[in-house]
PDB file of N, CA and C in Angstrom:
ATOM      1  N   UNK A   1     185.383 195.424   5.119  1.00  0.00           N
ATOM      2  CA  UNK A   1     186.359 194.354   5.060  1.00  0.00           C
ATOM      3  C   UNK A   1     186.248 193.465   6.297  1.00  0.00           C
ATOM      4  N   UNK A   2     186.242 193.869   7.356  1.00  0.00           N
ATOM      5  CA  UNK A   2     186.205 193.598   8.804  1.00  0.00           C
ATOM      6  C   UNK A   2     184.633 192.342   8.474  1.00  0.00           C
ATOM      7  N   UNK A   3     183.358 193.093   8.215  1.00  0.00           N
ATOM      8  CA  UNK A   3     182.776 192.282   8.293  1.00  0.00           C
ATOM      9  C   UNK A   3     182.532 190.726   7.390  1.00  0.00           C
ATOM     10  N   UNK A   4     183.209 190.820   6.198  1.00  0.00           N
ATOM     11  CA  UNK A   4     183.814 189.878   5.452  1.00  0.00           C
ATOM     12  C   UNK A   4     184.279 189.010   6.204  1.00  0.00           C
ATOM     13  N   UNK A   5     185.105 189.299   7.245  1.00  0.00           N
ATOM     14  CA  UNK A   5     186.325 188.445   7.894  1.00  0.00           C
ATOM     15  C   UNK A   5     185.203 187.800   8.766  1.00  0.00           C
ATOM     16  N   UNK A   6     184.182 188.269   9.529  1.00  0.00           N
ATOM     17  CA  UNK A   6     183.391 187.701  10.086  1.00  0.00           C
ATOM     18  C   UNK A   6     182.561 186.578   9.579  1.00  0.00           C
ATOM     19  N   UNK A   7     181.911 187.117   8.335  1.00  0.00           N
ATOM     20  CA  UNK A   7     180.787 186.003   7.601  1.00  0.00           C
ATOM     21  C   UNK A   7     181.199 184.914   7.016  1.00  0.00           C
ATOM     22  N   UNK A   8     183.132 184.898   6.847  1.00  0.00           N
ATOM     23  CA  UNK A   8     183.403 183.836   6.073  1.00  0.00           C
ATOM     24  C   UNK A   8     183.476 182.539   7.237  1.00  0.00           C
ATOM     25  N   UNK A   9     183.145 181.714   6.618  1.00  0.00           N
ATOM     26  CA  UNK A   9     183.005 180.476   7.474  1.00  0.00           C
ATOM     27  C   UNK A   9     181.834 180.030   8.260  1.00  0.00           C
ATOM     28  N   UNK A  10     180.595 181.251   7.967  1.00  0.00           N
ATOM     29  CA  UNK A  10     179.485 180.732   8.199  1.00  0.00           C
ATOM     30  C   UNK A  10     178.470 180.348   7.514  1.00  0.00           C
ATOM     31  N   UNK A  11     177.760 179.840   7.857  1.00  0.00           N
ATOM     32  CA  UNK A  11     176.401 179.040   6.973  1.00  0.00           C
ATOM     33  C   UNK A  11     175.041 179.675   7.530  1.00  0.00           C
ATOM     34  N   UNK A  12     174.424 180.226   6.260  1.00  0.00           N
ATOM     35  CA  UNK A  12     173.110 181.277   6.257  1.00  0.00           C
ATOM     36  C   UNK A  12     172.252 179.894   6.051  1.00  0.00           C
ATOM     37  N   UNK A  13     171.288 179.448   6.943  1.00  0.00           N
ATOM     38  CA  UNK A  13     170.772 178.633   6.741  1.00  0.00           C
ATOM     39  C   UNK A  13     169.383 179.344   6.876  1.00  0.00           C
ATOM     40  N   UNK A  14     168.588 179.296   5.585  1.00  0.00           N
ATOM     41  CA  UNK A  14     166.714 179.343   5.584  1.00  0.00           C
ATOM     42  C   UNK A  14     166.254 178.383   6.362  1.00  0.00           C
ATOM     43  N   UNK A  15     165.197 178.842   6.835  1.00  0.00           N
ATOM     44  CA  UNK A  15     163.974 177.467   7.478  1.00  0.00           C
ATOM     45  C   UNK A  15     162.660 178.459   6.854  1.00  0.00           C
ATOM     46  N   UNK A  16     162.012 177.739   5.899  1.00  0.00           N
ATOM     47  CA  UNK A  16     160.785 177.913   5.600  1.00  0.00           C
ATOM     48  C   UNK A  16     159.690 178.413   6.188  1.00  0.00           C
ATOM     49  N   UNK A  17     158.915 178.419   6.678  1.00  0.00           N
ATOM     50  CA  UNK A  17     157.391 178.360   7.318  1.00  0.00           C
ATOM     51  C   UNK A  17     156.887 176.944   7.624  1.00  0.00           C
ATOM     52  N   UNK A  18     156.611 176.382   6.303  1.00  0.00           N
ATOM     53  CA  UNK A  18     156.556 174.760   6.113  1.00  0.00           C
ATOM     54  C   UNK A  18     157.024 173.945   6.851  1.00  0.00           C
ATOM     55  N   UNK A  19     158.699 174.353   6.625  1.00  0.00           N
ATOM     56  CA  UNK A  19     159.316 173.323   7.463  1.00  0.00           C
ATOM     57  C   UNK A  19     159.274 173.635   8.887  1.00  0.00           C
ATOM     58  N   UNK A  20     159.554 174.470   8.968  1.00  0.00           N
ATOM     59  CA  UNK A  20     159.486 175.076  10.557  1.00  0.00           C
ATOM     60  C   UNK A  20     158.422 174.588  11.813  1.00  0.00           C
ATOM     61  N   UNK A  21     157.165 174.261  10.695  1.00  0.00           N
ATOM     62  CA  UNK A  21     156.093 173.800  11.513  1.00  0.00           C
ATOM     63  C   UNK A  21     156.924 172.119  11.888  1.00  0.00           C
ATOM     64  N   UNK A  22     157.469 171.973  11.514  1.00  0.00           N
ATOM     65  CA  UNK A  22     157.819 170.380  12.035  1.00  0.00           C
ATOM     66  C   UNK A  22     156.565 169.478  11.340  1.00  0.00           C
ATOM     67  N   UNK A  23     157.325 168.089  11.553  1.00  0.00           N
ATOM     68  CA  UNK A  23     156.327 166.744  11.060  1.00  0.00           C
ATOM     69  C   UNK A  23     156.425 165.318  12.659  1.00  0.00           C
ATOM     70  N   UNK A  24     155.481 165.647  12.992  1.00  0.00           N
ATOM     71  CA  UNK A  24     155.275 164.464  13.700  1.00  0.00           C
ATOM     72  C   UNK A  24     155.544 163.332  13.224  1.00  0.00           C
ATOM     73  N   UNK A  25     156.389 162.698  14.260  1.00  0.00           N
ATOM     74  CA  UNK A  25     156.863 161.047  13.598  1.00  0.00           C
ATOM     75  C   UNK A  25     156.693 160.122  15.322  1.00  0.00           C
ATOM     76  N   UNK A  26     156.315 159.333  14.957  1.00  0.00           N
ATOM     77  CA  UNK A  26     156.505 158.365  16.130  1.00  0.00           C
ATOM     78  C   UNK A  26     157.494 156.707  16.138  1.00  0.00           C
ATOM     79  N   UNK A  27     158.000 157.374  14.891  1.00  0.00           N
ATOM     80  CA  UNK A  27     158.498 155.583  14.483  1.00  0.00           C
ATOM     81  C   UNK A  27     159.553 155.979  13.801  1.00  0.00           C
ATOM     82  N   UNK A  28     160.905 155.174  13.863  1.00  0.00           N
ATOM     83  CA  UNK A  28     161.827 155.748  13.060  1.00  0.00           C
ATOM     84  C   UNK A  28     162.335 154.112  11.972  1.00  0.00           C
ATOM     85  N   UNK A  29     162.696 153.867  10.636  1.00  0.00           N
ATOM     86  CA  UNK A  29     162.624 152.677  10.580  1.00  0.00           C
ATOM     87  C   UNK A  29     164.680 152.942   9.163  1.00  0.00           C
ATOM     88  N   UNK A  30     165.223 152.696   9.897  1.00  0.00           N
ATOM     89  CA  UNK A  30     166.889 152.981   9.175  1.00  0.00           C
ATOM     90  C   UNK A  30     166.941 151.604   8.263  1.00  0.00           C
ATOM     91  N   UNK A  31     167.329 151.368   7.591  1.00  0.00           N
ATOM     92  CA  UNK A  31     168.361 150.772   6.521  1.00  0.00           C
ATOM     93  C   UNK A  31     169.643 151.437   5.687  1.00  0.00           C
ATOM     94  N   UNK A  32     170.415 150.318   5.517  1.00  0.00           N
ATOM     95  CA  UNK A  32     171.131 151.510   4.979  1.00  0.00           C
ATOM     96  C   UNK A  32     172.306 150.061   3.862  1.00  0.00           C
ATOM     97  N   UNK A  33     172.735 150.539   2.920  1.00  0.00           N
ATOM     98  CA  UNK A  33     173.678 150.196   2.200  1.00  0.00           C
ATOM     99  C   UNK A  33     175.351 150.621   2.225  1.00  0.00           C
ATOM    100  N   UNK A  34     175.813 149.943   1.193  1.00  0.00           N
ATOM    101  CA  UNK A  34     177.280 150.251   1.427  1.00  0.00           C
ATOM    102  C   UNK A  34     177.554 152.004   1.344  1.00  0.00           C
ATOM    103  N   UNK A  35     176.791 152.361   0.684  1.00  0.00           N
ATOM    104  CA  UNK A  35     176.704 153.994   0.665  1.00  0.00           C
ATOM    105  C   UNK A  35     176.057 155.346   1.176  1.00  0.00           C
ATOM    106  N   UNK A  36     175.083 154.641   1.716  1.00  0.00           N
ATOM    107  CA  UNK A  36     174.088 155.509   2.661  1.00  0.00           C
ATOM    108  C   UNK A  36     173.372 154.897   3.156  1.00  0.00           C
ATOM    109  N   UNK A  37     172.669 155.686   4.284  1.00  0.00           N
ATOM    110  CA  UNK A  37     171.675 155.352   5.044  1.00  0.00           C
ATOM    111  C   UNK A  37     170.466 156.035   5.406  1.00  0.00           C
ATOM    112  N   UNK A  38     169.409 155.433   5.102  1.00  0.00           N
ATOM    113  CA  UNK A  38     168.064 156.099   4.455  1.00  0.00           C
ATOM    114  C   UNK A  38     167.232 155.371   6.113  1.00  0.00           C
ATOM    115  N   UNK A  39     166.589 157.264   6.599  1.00  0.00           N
ATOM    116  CA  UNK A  39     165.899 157.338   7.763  1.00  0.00           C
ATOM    117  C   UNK A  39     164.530 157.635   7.606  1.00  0.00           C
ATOM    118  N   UNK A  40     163.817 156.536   7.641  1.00  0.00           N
ATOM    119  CA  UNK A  40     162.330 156.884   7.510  1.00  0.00           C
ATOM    120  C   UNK A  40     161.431 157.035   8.543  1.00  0.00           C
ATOM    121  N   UNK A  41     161.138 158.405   8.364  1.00  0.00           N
ATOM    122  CA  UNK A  41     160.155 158.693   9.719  1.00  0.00           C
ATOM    123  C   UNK A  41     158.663 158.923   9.630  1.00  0.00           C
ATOM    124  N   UNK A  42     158.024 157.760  10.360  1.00  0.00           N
ATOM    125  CA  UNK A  42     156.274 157.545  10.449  1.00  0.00           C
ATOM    126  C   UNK A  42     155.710 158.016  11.384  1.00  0.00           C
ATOM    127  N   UNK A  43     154.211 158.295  10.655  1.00  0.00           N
ATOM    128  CA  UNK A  43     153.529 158.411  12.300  1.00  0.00           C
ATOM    129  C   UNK A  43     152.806 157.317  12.367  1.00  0.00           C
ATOM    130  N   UNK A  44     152.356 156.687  13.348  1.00  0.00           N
ATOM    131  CA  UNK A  44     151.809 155.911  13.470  1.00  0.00           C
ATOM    132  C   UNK A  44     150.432 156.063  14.420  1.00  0.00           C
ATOM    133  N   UNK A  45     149.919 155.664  14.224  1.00  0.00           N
ATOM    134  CA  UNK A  45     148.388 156.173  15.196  1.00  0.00           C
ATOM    135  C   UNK A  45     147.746 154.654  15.735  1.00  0.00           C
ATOM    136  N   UNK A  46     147.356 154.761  16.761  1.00  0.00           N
ATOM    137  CA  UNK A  46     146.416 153.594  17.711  1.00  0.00           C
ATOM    138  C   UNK A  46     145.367 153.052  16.814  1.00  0.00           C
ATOM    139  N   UNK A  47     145.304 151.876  16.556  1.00  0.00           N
ATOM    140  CA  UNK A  47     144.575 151.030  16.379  1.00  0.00           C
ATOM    141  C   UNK A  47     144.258 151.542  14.911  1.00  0.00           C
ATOM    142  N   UNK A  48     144.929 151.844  14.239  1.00  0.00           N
ATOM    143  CA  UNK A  48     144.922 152.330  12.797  1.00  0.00           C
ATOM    144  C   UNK A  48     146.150 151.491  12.031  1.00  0.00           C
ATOM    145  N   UNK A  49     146.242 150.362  11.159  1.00  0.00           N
ATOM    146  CA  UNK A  49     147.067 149.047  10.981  1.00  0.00           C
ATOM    147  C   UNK A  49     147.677 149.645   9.403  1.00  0.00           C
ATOM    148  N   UNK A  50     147.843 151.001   9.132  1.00  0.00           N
ATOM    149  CA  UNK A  50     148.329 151.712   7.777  1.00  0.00           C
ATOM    150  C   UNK A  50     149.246 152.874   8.255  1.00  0.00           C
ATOM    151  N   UNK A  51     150.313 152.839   8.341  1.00  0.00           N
ATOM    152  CA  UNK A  51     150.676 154.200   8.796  1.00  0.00           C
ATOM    153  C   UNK A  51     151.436 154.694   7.277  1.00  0.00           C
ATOM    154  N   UNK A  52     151.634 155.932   7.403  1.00  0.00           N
ATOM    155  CA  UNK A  52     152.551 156.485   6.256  1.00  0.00           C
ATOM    156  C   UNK A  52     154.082 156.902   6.915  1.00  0.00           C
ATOM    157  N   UNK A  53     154.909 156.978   5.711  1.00  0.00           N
ATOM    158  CA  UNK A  53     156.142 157.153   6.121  1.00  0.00           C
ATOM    159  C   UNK A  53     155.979 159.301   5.831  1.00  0.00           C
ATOM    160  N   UNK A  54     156.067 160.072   6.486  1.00  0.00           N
ATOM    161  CA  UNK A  54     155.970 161.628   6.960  1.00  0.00           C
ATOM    162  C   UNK A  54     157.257 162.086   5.694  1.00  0.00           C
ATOM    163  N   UNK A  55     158.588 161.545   6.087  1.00  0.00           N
ATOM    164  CA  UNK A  55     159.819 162.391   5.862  1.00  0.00           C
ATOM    165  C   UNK A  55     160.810 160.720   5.594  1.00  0.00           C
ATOM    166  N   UNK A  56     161.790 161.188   4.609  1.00  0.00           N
ATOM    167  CA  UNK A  56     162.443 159.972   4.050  1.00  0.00           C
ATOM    168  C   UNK A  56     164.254 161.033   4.280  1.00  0.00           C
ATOM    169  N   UNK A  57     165.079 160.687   4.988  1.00  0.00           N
ATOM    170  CA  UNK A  57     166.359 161.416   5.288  1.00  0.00           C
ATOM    171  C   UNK A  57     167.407 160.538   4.632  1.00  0.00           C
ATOM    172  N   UNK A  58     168.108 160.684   3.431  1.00  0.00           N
ATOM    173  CA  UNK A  58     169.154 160.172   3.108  1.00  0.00           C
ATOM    174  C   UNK A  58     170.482 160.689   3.623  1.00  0.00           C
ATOM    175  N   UNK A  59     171.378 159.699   4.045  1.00  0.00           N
ATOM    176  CA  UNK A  59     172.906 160.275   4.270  1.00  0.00           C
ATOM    177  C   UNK A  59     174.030 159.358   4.072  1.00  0.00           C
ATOM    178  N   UNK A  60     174.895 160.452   4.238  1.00  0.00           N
ATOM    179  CA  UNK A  60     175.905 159.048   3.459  1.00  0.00           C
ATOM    180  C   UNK A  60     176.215 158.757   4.943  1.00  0.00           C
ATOM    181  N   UNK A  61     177.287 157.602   4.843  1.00  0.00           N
ATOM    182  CA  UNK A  61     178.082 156.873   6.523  1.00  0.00           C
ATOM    183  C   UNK A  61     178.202 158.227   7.131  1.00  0.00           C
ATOM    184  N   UNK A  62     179.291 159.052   6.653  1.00  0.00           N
ATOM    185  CA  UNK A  62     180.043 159.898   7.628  1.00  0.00           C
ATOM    186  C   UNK A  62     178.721 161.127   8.221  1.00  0.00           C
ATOM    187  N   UNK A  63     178.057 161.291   7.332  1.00  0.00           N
ATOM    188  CA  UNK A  63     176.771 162.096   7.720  1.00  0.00           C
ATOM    189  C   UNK A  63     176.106 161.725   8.875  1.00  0.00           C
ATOM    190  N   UNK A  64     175.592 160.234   8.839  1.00  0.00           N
ATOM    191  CA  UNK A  64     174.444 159.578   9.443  1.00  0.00           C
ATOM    192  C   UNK A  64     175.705 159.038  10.950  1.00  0.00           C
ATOM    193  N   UNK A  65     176.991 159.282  10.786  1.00  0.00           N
ATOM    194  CA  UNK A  65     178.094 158.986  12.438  1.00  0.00           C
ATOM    195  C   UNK A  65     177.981 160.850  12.867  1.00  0.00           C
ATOM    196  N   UNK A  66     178.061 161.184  11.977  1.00  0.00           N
ATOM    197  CA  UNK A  66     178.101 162.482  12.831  1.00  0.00           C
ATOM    198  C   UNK A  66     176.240 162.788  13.136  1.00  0.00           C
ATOM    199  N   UNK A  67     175.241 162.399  12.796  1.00  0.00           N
ATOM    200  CA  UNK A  67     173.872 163.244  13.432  1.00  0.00           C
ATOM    201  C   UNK A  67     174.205 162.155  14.860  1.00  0.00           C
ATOM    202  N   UNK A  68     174.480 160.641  14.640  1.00  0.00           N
ATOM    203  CA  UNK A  68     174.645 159.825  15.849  1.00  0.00           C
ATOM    204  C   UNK A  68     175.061 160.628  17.138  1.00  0.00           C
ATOM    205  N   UNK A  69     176.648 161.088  16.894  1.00  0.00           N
ATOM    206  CA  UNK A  69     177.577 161.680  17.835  1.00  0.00           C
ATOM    207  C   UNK A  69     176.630 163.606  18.587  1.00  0.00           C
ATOM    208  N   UNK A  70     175.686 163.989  17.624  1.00  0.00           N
ATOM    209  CA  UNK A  70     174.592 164.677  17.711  1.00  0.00           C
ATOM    210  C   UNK A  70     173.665 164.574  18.657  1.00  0.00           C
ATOM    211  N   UNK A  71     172.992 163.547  18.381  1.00  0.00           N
ATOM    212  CA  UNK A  71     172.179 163.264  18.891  1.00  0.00           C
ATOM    213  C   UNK A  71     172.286 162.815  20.152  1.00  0.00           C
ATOM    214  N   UNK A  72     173.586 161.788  20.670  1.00  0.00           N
ATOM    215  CA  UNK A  72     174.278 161.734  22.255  1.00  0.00           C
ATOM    216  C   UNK A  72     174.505 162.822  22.747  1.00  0.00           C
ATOM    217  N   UNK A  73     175.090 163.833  21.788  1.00  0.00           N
ATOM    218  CA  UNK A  73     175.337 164.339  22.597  1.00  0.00           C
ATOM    219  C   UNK A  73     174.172 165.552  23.400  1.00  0.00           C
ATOM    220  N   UNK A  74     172.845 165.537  22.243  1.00  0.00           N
ATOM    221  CA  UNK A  74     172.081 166.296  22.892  1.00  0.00           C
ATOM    222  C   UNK A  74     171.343 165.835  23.890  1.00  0.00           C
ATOM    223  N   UNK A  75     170.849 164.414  24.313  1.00  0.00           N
ATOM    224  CA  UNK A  75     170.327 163.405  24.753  1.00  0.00           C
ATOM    225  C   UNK A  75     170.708 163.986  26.046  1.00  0.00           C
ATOM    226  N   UNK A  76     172.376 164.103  26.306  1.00  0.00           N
ATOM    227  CA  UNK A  76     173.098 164.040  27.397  1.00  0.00           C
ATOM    228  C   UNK A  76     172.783 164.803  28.123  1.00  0.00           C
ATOM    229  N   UNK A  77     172.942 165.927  27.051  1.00  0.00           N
ATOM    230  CA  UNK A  77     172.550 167.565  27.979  1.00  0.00           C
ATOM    231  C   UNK A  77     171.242 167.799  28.117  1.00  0.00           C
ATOM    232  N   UNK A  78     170.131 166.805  27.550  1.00  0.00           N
ATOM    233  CA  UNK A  78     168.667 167.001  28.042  1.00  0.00           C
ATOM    234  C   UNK A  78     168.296 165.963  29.169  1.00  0.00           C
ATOM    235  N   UNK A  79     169.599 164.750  29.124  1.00  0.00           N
ATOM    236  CA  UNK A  79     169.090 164.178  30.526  1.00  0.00           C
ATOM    237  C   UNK A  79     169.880 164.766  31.877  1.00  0.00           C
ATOM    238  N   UNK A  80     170.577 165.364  31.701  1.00  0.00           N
ATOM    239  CA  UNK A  80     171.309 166.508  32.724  1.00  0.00           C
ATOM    240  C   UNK A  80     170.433 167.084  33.170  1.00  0.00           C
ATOM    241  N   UNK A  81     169.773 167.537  32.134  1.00  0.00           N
ATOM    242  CA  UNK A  81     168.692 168.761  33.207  1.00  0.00           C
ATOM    243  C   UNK A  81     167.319 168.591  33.546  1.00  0.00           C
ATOM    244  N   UNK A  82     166.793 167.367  32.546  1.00  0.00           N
ATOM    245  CA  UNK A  82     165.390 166.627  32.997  1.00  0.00           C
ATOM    246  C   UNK A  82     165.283 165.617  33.367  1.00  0.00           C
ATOM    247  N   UNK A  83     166.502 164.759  33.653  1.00  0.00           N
ATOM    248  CA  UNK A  83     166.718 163.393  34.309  1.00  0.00           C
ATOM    249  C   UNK A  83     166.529 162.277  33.144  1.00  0.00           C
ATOM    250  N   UNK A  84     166.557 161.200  33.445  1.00  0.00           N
ATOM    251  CA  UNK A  84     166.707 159.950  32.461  1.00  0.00           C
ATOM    252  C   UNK A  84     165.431 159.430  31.750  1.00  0.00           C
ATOM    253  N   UNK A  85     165.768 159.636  30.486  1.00  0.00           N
ATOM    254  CA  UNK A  85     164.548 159.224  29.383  1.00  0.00           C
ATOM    255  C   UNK A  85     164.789 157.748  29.328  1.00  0.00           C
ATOM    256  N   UNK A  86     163.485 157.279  29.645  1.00  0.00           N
ATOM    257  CA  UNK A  86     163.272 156.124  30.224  1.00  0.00           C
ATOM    258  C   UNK A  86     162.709 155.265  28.499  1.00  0.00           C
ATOM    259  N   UNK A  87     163.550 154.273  28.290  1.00  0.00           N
ATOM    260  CA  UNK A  87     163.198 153.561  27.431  1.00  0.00           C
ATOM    261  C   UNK A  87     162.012 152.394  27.183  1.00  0.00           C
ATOM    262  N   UNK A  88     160.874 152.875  25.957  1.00  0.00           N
ATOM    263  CA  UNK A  88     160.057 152.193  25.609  1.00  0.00           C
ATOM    264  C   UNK A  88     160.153 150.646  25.379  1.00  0.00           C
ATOM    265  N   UNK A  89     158.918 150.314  25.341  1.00  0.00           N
ATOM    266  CA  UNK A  89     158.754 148.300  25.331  1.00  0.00           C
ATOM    267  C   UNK A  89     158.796 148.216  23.999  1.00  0.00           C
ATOM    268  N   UNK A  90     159.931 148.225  22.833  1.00  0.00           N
ATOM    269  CA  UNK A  90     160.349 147.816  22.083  1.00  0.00           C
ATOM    270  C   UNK A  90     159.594 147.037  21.077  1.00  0.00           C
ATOM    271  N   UNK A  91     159.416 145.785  21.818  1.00  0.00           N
ATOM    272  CA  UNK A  91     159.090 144.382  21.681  1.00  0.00           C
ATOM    273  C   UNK A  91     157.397 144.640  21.092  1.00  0.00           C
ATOM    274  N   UNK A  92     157.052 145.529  21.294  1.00  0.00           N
ATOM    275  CA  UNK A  92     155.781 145.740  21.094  1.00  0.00           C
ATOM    276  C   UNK A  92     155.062 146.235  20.110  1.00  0.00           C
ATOM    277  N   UNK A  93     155.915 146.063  18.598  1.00  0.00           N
ATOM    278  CA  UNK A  93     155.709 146.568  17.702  1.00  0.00           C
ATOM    279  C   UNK A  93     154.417 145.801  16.747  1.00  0.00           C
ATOM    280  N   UNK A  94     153.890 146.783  16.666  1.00  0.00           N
ATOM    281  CA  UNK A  94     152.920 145.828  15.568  1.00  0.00           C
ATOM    282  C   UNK A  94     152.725 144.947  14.495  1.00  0.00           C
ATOM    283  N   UNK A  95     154.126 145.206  14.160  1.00  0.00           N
ATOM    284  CA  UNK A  95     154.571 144.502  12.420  1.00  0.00           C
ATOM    285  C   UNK A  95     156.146 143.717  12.177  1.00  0.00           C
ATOM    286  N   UNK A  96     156.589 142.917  12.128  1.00  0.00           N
ATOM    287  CA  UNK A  96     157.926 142.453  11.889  1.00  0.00           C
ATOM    288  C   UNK A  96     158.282 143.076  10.175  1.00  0.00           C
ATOM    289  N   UNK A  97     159.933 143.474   9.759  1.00  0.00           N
ATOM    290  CA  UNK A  97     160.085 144.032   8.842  1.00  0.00           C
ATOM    291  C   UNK A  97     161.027 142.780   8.240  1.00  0.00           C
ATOM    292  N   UNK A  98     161.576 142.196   7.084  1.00  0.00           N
ATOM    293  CA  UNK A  98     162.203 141.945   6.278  1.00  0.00           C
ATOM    294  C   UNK A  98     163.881 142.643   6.675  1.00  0.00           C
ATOM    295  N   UNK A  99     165.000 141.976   6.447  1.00  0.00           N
ATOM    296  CA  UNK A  99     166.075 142.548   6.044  1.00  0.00           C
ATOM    297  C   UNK A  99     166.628 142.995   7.589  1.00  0.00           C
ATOM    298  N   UNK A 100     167.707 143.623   7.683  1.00  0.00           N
ATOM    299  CA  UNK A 100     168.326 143.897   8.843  1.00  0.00           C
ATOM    300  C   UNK A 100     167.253 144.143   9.736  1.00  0.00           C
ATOM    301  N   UNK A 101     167.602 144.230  11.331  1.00  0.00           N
ATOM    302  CA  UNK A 101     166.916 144.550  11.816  1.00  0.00           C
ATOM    303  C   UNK A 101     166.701 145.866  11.972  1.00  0.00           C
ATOM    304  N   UNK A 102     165.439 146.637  11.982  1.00  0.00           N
ATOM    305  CA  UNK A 102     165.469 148.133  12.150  1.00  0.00           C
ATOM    306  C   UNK A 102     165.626 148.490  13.383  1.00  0.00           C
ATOM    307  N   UNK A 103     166.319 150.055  13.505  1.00  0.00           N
ATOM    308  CA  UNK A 103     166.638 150.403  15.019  1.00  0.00           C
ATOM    309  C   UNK A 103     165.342 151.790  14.901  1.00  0.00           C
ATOM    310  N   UNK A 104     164.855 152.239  16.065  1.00  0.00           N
ATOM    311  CA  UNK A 104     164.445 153.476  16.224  1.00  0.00           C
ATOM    312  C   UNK A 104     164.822 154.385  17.584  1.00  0.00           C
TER     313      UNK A 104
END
């Protein structure tokens, strides 16, 4: 009974093999509509003018504010202890996109 009281309220989450290995992305390219917001992650390689999109992440608003509030907050605690991740030249993208502007 006791251990019942323990397991309720947690989440048994699998990780594959597959997934586990991770997917390299170097490019992140968001849009999103009145209902979700769709995260597409590329790799992109040097002097190669085709990249593919790796992994396609749908979420709705409240999903895609909470990985945000996530992601600060892990940022925070990795520039705490390795100092300040110094932001890339932006501007330097190879391709202009259509439609909102994309963030990565």
């Amino acid at each position: 009974m006791e251990a019942n009281k323990q397991n309720k309220g947690q989440l048994n989450i699998e990780l594959s093999d597959e997934v586990a290995e991770g997917t390299y992305a170097n490019l992140a390219i968001i849009q999103h509509s009145r209902s979700e917001f769709v995260v597409d992650f590329i790799k992109m390689l040097p002097g190669i003018p085709k990249a593919k999109v790796k992994s396609r992440i749908i979420l709705t608003p409240q999903h895609a504010k909470k990985l945000l509030k996530a992601l600060q907050d892990n940022i925070r605690k990795f520039e705490s202890m390795h100092g300040s991740i110094q932001d890339s030249d932006l501007d330097n993208m190879p391709f202009k996109l259509g439609g909102p502007t994309a963030q990565a």
